[in-house]
C-alpha atoms as a PDB file:
ATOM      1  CA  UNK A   1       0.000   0.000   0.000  1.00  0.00           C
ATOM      2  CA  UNK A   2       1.378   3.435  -0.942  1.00  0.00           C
ATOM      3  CA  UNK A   3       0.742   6.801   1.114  1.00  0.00           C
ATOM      4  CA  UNK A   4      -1.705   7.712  -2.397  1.00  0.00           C
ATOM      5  CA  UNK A   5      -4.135   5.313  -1.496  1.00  0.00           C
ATOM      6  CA  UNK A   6      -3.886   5.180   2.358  1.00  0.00           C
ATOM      7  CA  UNK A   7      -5.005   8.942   2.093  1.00  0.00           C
ATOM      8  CA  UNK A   8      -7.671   8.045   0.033  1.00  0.00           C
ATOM      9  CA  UNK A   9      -8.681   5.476   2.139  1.00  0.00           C
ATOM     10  CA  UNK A  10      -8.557   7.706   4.860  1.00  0.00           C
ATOM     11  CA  UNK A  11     -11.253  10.191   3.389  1.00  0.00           C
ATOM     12  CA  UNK A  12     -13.789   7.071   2.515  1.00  0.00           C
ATOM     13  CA  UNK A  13     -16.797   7.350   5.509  1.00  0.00           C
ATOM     14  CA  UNK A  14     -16.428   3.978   7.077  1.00  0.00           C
ATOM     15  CA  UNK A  15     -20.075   3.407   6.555  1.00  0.00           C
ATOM     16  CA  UNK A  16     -19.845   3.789   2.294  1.00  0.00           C
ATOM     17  CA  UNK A  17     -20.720   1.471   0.051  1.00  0.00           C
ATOM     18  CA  UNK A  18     -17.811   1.925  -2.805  1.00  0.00           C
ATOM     19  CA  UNK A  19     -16.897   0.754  -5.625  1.00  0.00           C
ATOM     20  CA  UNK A  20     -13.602   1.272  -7.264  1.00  0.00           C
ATOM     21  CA  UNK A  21     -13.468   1.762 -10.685  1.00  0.00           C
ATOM     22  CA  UNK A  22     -10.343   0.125 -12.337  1.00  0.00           C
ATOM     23  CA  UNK A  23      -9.256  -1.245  -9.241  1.00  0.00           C
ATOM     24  CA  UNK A  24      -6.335  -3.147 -10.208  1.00  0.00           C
ATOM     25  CA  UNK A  25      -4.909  -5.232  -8.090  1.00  0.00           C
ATOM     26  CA  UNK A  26      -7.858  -4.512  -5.783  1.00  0.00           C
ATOM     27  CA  UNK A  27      -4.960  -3.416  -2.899  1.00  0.00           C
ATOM     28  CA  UNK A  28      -7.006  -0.250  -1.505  1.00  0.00           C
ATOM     29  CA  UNK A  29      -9.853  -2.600  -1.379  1.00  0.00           C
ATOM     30  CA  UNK A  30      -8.396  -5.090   0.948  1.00  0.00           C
ATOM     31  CA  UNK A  31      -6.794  -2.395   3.130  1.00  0.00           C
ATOM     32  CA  UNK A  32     -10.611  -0.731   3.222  1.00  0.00           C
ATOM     33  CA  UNK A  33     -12.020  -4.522   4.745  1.00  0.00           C
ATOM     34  CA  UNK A  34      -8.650  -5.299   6.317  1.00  0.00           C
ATOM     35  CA  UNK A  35      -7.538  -2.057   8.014  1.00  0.00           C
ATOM     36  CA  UNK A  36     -10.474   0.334   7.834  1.00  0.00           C
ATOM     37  CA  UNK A  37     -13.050  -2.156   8.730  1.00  0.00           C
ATOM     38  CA  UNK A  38     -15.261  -1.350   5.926  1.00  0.00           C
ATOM     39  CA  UNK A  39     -18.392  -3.638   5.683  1.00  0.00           C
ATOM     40  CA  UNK A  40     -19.431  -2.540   1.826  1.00  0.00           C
ATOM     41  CA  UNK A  41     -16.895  -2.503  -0.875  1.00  0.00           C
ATOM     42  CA  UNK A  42     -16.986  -3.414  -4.536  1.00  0.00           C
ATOM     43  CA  UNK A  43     -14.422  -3.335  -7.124  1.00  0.00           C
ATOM     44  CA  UNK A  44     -14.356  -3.571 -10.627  1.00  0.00           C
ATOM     45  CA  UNK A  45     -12.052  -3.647 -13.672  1.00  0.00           C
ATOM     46  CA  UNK A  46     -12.806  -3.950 -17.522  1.00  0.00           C
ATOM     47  CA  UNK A  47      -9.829  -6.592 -18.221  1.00  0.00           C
ATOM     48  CA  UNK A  48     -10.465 -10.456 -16.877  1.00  0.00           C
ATOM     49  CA  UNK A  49      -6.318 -10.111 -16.244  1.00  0.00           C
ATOM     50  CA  UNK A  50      -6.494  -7.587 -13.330  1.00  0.00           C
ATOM     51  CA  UNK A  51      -9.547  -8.783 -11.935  1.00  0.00           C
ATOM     52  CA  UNK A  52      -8.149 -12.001 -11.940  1.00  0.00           C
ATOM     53  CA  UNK A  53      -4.924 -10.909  -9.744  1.00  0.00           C
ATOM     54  CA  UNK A  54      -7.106  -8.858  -7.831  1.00  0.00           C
ATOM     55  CA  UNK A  55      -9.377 -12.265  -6.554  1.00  0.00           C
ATOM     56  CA  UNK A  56      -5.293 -13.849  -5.967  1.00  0.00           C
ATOM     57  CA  UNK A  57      -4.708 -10.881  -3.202  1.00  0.00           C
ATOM     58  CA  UNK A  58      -8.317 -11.037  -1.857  1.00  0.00           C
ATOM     59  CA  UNK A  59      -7.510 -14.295  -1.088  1.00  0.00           C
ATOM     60  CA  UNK A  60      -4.537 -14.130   0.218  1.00  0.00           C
ATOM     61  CA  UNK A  61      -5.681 -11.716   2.545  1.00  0.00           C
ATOM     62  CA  UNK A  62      -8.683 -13.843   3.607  1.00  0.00           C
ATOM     63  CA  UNK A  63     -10.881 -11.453   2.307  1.00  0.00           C
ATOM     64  CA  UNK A  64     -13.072 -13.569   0.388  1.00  0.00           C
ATOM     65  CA  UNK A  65     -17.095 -12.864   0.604  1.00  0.00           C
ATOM     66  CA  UNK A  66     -16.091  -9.410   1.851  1.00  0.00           C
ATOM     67  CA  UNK A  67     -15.029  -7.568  -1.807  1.00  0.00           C
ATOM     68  CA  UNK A  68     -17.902  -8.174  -4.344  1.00  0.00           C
ATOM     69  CA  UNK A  69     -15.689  -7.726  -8.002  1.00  0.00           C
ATOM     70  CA  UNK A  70     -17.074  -6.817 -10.850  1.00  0.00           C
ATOM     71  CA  UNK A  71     -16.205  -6.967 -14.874  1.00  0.00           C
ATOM     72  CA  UNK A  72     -16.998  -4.548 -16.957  1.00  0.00           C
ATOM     73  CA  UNK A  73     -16.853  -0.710 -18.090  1.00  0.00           C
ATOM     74  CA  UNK A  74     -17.468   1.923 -15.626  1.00  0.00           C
ATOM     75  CA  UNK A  75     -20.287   2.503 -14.262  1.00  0.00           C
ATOM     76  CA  UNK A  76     -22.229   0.158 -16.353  1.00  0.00           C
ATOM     77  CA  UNK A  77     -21.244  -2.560 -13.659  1.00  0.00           C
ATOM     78  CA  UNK A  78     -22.909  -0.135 -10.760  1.00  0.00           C
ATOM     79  CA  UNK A  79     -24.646  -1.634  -7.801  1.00  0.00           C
ATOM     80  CA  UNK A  80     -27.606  -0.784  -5.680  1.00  0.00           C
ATOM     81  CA  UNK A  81     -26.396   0.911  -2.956  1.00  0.00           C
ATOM     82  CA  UNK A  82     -23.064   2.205  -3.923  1.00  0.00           C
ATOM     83  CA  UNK A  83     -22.977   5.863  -2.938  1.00  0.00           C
ATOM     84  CA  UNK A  84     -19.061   6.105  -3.207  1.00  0.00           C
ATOM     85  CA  UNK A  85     -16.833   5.918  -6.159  1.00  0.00           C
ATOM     86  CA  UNK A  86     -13.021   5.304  -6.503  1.00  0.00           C
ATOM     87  CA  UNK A  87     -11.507   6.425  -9.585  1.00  0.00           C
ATOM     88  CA  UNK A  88      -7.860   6.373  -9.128  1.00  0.00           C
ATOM     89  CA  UNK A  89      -4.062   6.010 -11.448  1.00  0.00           C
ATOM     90  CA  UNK A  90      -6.327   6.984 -14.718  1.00  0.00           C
ATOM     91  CA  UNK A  91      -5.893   9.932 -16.660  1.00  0.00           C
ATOM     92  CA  UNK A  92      -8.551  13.062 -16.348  1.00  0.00           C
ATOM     93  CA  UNK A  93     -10.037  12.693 -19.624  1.00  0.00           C
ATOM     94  CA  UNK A  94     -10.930   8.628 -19.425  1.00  0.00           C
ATOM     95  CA  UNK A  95     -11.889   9.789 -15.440  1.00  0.00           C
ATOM     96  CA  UNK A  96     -14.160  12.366 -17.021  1.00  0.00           C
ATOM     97  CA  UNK A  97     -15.982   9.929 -19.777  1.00  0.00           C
ATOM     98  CA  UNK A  98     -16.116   7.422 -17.198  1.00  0.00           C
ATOM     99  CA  UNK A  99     -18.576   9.785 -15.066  1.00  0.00           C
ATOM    100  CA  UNK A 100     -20.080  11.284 -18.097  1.00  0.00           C
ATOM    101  CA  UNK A 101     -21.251   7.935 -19.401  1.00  0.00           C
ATOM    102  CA  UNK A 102     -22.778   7.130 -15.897  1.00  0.00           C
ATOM    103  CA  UNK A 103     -24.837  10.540 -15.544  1.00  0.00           C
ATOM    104  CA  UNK A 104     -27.716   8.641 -15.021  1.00  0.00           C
ATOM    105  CA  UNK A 105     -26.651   6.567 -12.057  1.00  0.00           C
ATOM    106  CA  UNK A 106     -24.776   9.681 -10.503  1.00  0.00           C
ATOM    107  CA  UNK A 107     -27.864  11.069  -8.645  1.00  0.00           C
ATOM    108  CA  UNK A 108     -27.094   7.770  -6.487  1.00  0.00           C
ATOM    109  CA  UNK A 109     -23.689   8.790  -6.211  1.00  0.00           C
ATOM    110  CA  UNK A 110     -23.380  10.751  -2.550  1.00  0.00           C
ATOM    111  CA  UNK A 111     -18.817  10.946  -2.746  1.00  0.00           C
ATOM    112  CA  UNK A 112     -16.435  11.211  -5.435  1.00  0.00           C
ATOM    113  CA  UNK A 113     -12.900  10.412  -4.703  1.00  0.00           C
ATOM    114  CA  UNK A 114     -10.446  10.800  -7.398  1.00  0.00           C
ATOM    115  CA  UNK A 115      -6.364  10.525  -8.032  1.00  0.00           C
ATOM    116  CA  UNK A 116      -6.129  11.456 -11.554  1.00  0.00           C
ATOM    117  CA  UNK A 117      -2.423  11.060 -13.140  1.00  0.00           C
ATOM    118  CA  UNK A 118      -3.316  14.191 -15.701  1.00  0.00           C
ATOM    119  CA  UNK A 119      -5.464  17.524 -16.735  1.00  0.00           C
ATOM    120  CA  UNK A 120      -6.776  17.957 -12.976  1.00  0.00           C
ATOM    121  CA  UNK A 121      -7.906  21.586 -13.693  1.00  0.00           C
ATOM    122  CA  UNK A 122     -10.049  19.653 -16.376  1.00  0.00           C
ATOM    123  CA  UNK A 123     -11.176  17.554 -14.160  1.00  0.00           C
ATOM    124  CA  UNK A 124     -12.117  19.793 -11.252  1.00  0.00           C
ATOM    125  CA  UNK A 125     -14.402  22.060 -14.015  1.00  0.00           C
ATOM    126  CA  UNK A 126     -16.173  19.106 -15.247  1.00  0.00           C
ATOM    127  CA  UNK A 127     -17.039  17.283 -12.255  1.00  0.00           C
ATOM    128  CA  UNK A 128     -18.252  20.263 -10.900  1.00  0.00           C
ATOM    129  CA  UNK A 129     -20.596  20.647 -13.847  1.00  0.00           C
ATOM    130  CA  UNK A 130     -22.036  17.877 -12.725  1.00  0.00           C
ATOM    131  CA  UNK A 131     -23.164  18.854  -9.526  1.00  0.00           C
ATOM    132  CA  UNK A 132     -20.664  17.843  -7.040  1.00  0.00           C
ATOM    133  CA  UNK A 133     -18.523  20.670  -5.220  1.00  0.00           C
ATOM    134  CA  UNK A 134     -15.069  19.985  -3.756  1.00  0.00           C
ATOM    135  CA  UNK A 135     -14.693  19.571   0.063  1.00  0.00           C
ATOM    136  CA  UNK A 136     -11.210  18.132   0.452  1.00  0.00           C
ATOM    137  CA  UNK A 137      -7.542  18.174  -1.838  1.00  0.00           C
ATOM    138  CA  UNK A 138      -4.192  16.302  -0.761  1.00  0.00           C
ATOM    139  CA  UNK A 139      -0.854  16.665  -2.560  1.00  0.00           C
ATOM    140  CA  UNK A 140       0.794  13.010  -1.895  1.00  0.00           C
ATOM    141  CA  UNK A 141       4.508  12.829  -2.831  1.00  0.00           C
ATOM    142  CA  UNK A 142       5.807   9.637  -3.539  1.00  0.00           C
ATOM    143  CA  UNK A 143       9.684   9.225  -4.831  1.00  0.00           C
ATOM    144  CA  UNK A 144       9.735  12.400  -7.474  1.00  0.00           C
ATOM    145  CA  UNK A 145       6.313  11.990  -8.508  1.00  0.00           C
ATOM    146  CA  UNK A 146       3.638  14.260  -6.696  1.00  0.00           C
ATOM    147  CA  UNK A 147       0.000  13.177  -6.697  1.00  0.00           C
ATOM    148  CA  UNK A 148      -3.614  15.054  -6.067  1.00  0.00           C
ATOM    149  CA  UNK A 149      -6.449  13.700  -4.216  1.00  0.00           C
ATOM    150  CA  UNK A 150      -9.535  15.361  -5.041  1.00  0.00           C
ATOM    151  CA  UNK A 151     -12.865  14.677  -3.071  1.00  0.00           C
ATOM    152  CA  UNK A 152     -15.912  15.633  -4.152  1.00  0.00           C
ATOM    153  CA  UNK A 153     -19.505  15.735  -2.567  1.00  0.00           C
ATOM    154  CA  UNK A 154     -23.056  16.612  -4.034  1.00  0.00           C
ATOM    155  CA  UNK A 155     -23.226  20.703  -3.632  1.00  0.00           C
ATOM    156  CA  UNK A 156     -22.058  23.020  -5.690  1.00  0.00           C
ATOM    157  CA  UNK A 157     -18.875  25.887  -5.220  1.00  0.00           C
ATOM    158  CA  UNK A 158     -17.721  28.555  -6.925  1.00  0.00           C
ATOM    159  CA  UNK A 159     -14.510  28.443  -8.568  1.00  0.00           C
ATOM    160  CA  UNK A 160     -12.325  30.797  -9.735  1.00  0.00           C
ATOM    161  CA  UNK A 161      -9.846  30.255 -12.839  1.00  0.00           C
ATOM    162  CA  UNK A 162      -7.208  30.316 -10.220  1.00  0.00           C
ATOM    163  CA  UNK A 163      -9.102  27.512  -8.158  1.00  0.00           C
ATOM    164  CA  UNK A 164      -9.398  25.353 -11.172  1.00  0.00           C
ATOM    165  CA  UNK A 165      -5.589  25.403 -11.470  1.00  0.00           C
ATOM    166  CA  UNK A 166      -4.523  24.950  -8.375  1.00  0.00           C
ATOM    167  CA  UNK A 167      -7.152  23.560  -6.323  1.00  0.00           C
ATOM    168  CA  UNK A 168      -9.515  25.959  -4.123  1.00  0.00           C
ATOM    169  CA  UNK A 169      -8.865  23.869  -0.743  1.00  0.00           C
ATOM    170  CA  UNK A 170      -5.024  22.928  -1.850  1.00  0.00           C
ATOM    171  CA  UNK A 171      -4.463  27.200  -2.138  1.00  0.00           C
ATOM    172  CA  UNK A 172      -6.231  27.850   1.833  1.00  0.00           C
ATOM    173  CA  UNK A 173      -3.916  24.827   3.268  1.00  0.00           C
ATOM    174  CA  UNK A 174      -0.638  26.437   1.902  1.00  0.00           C
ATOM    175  CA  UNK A 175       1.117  23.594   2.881  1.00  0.00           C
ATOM    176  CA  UNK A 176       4.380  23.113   1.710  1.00  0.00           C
ATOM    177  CA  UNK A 177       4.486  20.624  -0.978  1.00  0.00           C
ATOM    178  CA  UNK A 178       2.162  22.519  -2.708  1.00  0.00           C
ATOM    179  CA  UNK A 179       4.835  25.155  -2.993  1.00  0.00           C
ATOM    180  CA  UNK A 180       6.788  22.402  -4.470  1.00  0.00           C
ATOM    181  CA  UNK A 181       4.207  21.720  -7.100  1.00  0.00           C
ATOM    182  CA  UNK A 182       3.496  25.412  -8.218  1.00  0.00           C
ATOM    183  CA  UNK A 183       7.278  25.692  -8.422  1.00  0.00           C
ATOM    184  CA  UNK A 184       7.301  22.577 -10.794  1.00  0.00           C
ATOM    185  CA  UNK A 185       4.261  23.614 -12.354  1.00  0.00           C
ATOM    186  CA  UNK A 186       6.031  27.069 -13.001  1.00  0.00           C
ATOM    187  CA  UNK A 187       8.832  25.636 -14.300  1.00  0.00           C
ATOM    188  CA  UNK A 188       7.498  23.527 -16.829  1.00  0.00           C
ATOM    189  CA  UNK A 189       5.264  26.008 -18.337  1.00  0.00           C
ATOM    190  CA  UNK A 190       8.478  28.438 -18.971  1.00  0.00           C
ATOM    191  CA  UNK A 191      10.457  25.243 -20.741  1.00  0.00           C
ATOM    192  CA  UNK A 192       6.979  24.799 -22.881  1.00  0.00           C
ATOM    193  CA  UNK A 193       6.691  28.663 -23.588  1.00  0.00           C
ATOM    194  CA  UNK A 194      10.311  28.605 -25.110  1.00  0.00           C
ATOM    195  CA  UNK A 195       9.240  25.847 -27.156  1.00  0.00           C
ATOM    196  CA  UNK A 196       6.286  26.572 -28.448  1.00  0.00           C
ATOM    197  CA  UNK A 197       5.927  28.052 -32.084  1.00  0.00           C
ATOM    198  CA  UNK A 198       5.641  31.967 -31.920  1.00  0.00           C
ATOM    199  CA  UNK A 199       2.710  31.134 -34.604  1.00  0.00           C
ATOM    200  CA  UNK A 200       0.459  29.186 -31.704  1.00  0.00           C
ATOM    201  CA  UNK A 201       0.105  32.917 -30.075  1.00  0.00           C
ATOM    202  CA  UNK A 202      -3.308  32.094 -28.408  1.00  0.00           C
ATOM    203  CA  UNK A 203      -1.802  29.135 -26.677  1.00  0.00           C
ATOM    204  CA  UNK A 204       1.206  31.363 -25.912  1.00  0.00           C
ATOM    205  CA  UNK A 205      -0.856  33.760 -24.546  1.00  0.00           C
ATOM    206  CA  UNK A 206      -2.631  31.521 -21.808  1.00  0.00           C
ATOM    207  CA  UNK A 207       0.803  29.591 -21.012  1.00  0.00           C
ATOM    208  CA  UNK A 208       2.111  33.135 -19.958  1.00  0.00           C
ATOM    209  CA  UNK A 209      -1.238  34.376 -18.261  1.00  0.00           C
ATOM    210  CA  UNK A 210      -0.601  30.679 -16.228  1.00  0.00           C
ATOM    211  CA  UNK A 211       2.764  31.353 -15.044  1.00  0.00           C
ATOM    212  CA  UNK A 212       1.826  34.887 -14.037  1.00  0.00           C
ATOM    213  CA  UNK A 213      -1.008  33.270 -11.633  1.00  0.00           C
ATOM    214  CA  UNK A 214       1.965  30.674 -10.277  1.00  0.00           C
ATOM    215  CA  UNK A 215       4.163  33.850  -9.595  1.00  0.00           C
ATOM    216  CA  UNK A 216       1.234  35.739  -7.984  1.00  0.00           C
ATOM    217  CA  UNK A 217       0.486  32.793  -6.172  1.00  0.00           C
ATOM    218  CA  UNK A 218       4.050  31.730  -5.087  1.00  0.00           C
ATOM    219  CA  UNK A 219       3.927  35.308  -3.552  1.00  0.00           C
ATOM    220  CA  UNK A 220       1.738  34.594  -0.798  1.00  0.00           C
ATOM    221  CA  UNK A 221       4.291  32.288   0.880  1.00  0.00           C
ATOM    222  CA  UNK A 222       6.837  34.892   1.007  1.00  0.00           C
END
């Protein structure tokens, strides 16, 4: 178990039913039953091969009877019941059709908790559009790689382009890896802006309206 998904584990109400889209290896699962004491959890995965390894470790941790897995796409493999959804180590975009496709299950849906390896402004903005607000963010550094946890309730809040970059909770913790991240974030956008075609000046434009909000924003901490 990583520190990624023990914090996410850590913000699922021990009284949820989830379900954990693309669960993998089904490892946050078993800690939920094992660790967390969870009584309802569910885990799926669209490829026989993962599921497959996943009902190996379920075993092995004598967790039979207590994970209900699940083949297929999304949210087409939804249960009765399930007001919590995992969607974690996928990129935004396949996050955002995953929830998109499901609209009509979603009024069921209560908590959204997602770790999404891309485009998390994206995904912030369109999960929002679909009536859930966000109540909690966590920046989780593990080796050189740092990933956000983004939990989402029914509700609705208003976000500012700023907020959709960095994260409206993430910018009132000011903790200090999200320094780190701006500073990366910063970075990256000036190596992009010197290597971006002077012809693409509309995309030049917003990459240098972005790293003026990172400098404004890095100013806060000083």
């Amino acid at each position: 178990m990583n520190e990624r998904l023990k914090k996410m584990a850590d913000l699922i109400d021990r009284e949820a039913f989830s379900l954990d889209i693309g669960c993998d290896h089904a490892k946050l699962d078993i800690y939920l039953v094992q660790v967390k004491k969870h009584k309802k959890v569910a885990a799926s995965d669209n490829k026989e091969g993962p599921l497959e390894k996943a009902r190996e470790n379920i075993k092995e941790a004598n967790c039979e009877g207590k994970i209900k897995l699940l083949l297929g796409d999304g949210l087409d493999v939804y249960q009765e019941g399930v007001d919590t959804l995992i969607l974690s180590g996928m990129g935004g975009y396949q996050i955002i059709n995953i929830l998109k496709k499901g609209k009509k299950v979603l009024p069921k849906i209560k908590t959204l908790l997602i770790s999404p390896n891309n485009f998390h402004p994206k995904v912030r903005k369109e999960v929002s559009k679909l009536g859930y607000k966000i109540v909690d963010e966590y920046l989780i550094q593990e080796k050189k790689v740092i990933y956000t946890i983004l939990k989402f309730e029914k509700g609705k809040r208003k976000l500012s382009k700023q907020d959709l970059l960095f994260g409206p909770v993430l910018r009132e913790k000011k903790e200090s890896i999200f320094i780190e991240q701006l500073k990366r974030e910063q970075k990256a956008r000036e190596i992009l802006l010197n290597l971006m075609p002077k012809n693409l000046y509309q995309k030049r434009q917003k990459t240098k309206k972005e790293i003026k909000w990172i400098a404004k924003e890095l100013k806060k901490f000083q």
